[in-house]
PDB file of N, CA and C in Angstrom:
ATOM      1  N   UNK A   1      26.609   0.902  -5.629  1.00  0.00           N
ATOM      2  CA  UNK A   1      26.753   2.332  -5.661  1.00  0.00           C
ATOM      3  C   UNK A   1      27.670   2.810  -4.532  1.00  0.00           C
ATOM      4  N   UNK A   2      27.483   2.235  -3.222  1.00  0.00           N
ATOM      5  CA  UNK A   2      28.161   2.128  -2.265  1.00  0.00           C
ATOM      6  C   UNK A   2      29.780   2.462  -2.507  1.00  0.00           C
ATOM      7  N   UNK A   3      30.456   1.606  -3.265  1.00  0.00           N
ATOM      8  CA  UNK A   3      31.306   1.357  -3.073  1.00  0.00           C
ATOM      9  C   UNK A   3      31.862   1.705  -4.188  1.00  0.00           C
ATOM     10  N   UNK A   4      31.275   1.898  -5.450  1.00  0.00           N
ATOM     11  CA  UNK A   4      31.620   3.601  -6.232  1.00  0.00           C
ATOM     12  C   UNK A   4      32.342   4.447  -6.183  1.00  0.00           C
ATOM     13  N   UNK A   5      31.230   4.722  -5.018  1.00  0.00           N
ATOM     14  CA  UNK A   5      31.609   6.424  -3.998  1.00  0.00           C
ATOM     15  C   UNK A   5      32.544   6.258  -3.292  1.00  0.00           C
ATOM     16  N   UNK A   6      33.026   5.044  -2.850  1.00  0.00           N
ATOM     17  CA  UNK A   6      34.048   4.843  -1.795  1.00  0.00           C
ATOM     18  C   UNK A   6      35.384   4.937  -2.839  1.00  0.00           C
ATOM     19  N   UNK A   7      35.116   4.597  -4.073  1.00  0.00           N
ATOM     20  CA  UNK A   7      36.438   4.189  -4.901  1.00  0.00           C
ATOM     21  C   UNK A   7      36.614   5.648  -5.276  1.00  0.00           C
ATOM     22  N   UNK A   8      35.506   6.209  -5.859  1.00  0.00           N
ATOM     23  CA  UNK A   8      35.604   7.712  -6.355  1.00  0.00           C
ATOM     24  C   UNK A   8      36.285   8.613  -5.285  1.00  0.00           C
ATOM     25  N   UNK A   9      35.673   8.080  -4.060  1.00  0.00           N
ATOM     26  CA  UNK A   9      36.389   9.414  -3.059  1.00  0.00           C
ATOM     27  C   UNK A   9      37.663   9.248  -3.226  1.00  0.00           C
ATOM     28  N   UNK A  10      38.290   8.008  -2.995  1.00  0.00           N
ATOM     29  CA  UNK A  10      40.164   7.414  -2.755  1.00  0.00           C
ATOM     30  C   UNK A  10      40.668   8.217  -4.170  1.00  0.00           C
ATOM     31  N   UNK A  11      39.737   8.176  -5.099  1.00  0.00           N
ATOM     32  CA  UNK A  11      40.476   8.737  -6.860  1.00  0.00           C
ATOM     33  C   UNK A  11      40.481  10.290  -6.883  1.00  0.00           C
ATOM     34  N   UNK A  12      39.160  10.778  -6.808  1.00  0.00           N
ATOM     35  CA  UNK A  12      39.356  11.634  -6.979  1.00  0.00           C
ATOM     36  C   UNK A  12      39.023  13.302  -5.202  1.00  0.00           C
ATOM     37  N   UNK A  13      38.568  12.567  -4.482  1.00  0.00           N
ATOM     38  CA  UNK A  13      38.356  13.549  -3.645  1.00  0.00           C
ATOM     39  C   UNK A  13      37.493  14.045  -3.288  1.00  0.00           C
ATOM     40  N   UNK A  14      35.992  13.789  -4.137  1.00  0.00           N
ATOM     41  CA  UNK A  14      35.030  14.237  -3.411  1.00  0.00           C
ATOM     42  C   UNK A  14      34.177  14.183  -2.398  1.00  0.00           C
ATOM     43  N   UNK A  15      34.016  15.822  -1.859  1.00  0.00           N
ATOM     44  CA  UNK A  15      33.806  15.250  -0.832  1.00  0.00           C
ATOM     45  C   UNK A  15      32.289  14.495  -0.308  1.00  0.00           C
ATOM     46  N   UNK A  16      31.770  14.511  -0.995  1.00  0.00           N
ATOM     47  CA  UNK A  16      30.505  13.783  -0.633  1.00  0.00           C
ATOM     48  C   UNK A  16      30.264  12.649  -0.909  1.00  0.00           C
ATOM     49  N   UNK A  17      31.201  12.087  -1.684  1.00  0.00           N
ATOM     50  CA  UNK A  17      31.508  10.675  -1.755  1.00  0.00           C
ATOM     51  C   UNK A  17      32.382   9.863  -0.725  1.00  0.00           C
ATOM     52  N   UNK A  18      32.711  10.544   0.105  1.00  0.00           N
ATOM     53  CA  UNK A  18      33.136  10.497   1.173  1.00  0.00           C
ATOM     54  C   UNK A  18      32.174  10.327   2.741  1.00  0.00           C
ATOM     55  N   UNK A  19      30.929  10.402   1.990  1.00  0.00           N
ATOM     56  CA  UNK A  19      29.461  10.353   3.121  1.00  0.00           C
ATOM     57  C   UNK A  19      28.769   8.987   2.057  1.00  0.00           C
ATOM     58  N   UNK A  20      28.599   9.849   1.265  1.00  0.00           N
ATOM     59  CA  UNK A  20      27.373   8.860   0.410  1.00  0.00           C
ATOM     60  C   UNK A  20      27.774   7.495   0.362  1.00  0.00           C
ATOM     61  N   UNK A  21      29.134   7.394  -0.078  1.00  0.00           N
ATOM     62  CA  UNK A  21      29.448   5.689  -0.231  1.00  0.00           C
ATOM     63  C   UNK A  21      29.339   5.147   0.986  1.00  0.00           C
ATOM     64  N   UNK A  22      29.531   5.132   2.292  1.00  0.00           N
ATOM     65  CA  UNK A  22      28.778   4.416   3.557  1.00  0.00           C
ATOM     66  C   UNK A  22      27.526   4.227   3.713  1.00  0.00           C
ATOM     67  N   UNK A  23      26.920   5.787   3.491  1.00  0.00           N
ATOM     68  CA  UNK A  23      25.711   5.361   3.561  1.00  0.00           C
ATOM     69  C   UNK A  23      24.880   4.664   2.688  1.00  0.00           C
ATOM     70  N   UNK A  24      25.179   4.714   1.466  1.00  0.00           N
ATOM     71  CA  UNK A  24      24.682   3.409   0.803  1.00  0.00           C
ATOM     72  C   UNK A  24      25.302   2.011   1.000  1.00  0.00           C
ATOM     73  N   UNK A  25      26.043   1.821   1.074  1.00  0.00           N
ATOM     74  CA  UNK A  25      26.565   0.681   1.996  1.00  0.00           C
ATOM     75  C   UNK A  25      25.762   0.030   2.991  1.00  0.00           C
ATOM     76  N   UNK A  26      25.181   1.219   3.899  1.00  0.00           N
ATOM     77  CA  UNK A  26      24.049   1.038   5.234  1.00  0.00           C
ATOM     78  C   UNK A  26      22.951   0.792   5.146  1.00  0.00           C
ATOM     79  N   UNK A  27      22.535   1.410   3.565  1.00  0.00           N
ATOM     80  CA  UNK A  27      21.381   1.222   3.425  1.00  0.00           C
ATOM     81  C   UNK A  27      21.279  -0.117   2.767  1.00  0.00           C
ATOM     82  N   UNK A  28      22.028  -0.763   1.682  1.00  0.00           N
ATOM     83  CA  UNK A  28      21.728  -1.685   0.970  1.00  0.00           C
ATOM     84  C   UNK A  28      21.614  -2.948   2.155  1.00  0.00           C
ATOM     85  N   UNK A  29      22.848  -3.127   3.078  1.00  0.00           N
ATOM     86  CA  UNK A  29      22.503  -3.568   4.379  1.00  0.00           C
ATOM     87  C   UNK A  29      21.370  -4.057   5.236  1.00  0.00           C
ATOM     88  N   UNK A  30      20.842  -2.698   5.101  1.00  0.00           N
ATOM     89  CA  UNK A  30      19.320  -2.247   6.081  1.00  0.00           C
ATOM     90  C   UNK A  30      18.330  -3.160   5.081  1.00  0.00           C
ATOM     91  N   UNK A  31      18.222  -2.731   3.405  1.00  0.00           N
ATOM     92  CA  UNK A  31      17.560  -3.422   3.144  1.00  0.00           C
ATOM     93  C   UNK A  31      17.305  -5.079   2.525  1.00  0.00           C
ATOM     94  N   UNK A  32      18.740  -5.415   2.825  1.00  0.00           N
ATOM     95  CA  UNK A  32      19.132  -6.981   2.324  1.00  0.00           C
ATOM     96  C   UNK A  32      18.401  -7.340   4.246  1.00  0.00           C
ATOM     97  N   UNK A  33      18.728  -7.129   5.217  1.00  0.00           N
ATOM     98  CA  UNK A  33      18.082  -7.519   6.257  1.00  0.00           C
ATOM     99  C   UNK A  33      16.732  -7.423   6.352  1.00  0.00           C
ATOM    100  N   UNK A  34      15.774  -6.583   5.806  1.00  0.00           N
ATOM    101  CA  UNK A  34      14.724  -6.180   5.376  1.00  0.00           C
ATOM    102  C   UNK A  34      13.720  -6.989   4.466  1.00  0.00           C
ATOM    103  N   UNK A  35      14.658  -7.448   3.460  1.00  0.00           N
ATOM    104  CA  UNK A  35      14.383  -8.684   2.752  1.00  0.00           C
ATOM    105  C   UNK A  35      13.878 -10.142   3.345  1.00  0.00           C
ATOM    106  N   UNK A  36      15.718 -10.568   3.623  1.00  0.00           N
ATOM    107  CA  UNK A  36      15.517 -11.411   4.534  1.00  0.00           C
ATOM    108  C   UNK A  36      14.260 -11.912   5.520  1.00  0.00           C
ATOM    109  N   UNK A  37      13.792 -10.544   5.886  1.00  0.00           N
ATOM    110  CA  UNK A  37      13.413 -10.614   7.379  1.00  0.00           C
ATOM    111  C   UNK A  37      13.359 -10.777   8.368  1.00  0.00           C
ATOM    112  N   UNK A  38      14.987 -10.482   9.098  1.00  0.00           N
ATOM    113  CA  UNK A  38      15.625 -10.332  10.257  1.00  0.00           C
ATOM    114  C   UNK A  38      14.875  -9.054  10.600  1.00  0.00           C
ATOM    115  N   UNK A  39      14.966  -7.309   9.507  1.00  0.00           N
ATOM    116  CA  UNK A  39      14.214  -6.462   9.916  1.00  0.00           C
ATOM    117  C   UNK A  39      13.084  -6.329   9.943  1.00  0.00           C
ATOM    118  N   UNK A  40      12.063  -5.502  10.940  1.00  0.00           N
ATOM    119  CA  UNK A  40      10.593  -5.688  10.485  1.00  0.00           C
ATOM    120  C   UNK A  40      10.276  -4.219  10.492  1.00  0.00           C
ATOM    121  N   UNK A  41       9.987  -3.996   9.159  1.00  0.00           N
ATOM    122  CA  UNK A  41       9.783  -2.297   9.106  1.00  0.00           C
ATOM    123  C   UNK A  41       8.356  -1.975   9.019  1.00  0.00           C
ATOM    124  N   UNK A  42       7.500  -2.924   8.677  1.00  0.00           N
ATOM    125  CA  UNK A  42       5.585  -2.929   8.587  1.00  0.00           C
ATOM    126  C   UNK A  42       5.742  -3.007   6.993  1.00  0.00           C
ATOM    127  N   UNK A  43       4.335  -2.757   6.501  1.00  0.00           N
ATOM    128  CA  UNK A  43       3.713  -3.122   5.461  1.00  0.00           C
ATOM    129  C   UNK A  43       4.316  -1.973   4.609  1.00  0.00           C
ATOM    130  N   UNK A  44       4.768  -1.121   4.987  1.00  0.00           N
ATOM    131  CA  UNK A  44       5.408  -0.036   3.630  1.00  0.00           C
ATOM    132  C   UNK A  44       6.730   0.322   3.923  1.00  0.00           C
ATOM    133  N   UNK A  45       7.553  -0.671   4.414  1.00  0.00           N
ATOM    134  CA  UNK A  45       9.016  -1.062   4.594  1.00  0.00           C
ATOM    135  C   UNK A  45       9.015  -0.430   3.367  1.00  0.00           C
ATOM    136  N   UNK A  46       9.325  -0.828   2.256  1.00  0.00           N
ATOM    137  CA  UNK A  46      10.271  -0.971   0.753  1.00  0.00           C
ATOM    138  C   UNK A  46      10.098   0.643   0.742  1.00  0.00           C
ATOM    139  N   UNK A  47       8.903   1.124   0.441  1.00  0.00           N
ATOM    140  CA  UNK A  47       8.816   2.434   0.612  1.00  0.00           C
ATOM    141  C   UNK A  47       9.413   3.322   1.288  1.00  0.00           C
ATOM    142  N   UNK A  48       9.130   2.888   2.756  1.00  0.00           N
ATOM    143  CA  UNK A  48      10.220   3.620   3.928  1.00  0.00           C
ATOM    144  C   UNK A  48      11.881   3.738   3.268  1.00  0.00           C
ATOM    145  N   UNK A  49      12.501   2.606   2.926  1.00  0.00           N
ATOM    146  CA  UNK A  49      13.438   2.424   2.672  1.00  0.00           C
ATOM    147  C   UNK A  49      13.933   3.147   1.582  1.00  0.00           C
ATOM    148  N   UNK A  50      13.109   3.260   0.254  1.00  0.00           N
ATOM    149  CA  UNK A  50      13.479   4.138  -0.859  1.00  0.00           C
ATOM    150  C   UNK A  50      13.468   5.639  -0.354  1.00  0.00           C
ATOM    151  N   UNK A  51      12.146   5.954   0.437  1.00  0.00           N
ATOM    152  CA  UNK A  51      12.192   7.113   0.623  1.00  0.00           C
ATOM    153  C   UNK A  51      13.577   7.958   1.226  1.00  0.00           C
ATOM    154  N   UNK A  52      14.005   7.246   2.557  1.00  0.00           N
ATOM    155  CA  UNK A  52      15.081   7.380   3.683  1.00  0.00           C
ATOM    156  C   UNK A  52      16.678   7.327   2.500  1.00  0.00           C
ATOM    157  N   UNK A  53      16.305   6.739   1.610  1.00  0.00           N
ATOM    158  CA  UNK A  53      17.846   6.890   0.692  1.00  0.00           C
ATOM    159  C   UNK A  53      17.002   8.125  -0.446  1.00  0.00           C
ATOM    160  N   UNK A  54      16.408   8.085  -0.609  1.00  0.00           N
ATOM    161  CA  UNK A  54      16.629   8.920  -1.886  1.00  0.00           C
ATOM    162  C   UNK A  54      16.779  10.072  -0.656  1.00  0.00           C
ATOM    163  N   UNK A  55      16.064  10.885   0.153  1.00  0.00           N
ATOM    164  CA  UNK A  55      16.088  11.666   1.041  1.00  0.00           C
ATOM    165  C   UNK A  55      17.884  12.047   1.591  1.00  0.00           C
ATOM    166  N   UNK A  56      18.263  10.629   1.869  1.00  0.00           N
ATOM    167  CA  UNK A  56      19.602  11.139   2.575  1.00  0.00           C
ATOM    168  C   UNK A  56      20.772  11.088   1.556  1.00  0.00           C
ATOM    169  N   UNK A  57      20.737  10.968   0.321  1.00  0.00           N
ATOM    170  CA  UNK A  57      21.446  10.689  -0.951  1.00  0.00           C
ATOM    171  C   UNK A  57      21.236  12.105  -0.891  1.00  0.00           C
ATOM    172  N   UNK A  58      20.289  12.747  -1.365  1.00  0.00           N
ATOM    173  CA  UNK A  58      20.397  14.398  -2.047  1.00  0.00           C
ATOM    174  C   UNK A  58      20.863  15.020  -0.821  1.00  0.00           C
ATOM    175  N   UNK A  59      20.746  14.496   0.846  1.00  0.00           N
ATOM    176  CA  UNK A  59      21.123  15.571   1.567  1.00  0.00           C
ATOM    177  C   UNK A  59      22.398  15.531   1.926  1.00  0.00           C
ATOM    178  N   UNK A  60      23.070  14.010   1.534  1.00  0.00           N
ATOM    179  CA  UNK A  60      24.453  13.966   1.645  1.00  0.00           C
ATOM    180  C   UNK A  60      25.304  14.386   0.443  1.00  0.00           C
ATOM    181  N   UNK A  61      24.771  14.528  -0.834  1.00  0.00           N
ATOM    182  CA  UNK A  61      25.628  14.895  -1.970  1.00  0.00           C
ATOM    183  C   UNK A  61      25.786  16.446  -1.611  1.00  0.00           C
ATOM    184  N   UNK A  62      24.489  17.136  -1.653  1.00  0.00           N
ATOM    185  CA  UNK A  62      24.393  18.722  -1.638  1.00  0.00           C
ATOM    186  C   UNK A  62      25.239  19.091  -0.204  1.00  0.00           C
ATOM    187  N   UNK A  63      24.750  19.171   1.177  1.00  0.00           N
ATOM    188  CA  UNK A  63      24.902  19.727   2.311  1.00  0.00           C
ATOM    189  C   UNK A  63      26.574  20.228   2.397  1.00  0.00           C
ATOM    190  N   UNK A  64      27.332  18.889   1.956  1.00  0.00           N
ATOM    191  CA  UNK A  64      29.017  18.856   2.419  1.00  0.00           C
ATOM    192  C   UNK A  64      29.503  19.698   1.477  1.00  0.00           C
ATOM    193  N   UNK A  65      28.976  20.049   0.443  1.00  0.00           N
ATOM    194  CA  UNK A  65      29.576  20.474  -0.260  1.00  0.00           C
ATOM    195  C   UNK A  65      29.182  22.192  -0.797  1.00  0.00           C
ATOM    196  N   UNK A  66      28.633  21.739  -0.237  1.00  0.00           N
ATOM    197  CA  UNK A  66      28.248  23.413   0.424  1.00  0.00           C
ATOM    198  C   UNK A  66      28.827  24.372   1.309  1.00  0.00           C
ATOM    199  N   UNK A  67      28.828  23.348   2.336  1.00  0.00           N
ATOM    200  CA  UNK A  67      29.769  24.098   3.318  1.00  0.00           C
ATOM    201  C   UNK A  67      31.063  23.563   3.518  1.00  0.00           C
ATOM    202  N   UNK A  68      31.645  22.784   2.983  1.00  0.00           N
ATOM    203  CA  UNK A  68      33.479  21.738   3.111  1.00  0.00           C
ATOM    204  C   UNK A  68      34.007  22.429   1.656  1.00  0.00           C
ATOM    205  N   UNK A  69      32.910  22.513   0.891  1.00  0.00           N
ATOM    206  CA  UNK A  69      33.663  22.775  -0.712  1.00  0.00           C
ATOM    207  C   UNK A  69      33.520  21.225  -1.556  1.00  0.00           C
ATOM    208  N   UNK A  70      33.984  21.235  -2.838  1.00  0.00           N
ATOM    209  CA  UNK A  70      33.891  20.475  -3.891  1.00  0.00           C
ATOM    210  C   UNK A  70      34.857  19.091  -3.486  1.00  0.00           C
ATOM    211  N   UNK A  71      35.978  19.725  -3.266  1.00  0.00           N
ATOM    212  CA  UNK A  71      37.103  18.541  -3.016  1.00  0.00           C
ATOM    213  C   UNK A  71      37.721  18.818  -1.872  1.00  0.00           C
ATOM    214  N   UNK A  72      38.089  17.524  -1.382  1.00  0.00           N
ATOM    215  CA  UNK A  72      38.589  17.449   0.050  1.00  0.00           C
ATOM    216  C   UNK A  72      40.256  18.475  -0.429  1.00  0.00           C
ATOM    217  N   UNK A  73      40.289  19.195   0.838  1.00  0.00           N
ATOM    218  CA  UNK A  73      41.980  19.763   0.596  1.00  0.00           C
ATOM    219  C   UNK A  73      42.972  18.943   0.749  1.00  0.00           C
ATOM    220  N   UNK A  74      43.704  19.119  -0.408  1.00  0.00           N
ATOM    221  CA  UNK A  74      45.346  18.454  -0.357  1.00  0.00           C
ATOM    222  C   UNK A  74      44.988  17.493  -2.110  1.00  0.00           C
ATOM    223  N   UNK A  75      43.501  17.758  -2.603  1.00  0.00           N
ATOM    224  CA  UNK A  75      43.467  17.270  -3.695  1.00  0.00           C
ATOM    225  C   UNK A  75      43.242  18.097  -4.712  1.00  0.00           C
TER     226      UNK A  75
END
């Protein structure tokens, strides 16, 4: 999904694909280490983890584009 958003932003400009595709990037990251178990998040890790993306997914799609606008300028 990550990297989607990263392709979508370069195509078309939006701007919150311009947040979101890193941060899913960070997160899939966070939770492939998580997996692993390099990270130790406790017994409701997976949870923590869904929660913290679905949470910062709606606040990174909505927020920027609220106040930056729809598409980055010059597109």
């Amino acid at each position: 999904m990550g990297v989607a958003c990263i392709v979508n932003a370069l195509r078309c400009g939006r701007v919150h694909c311009y947040l979101t595709g890193p941060f899913f990037l960070l997160m899939a990251l966070i939770a492939l280490s998580y997996g692993l178990g390099i990270l130790h998040l406790g017994g409701n890790g997976w949870n923590l983890l869904g929660l913290l993306t679905l949470i910062g997914a709606i606040a990174l799609w909505c927020l920027p584009e609220m106040f930056l606008g729809k598409y980055r300028q010059g597109n």
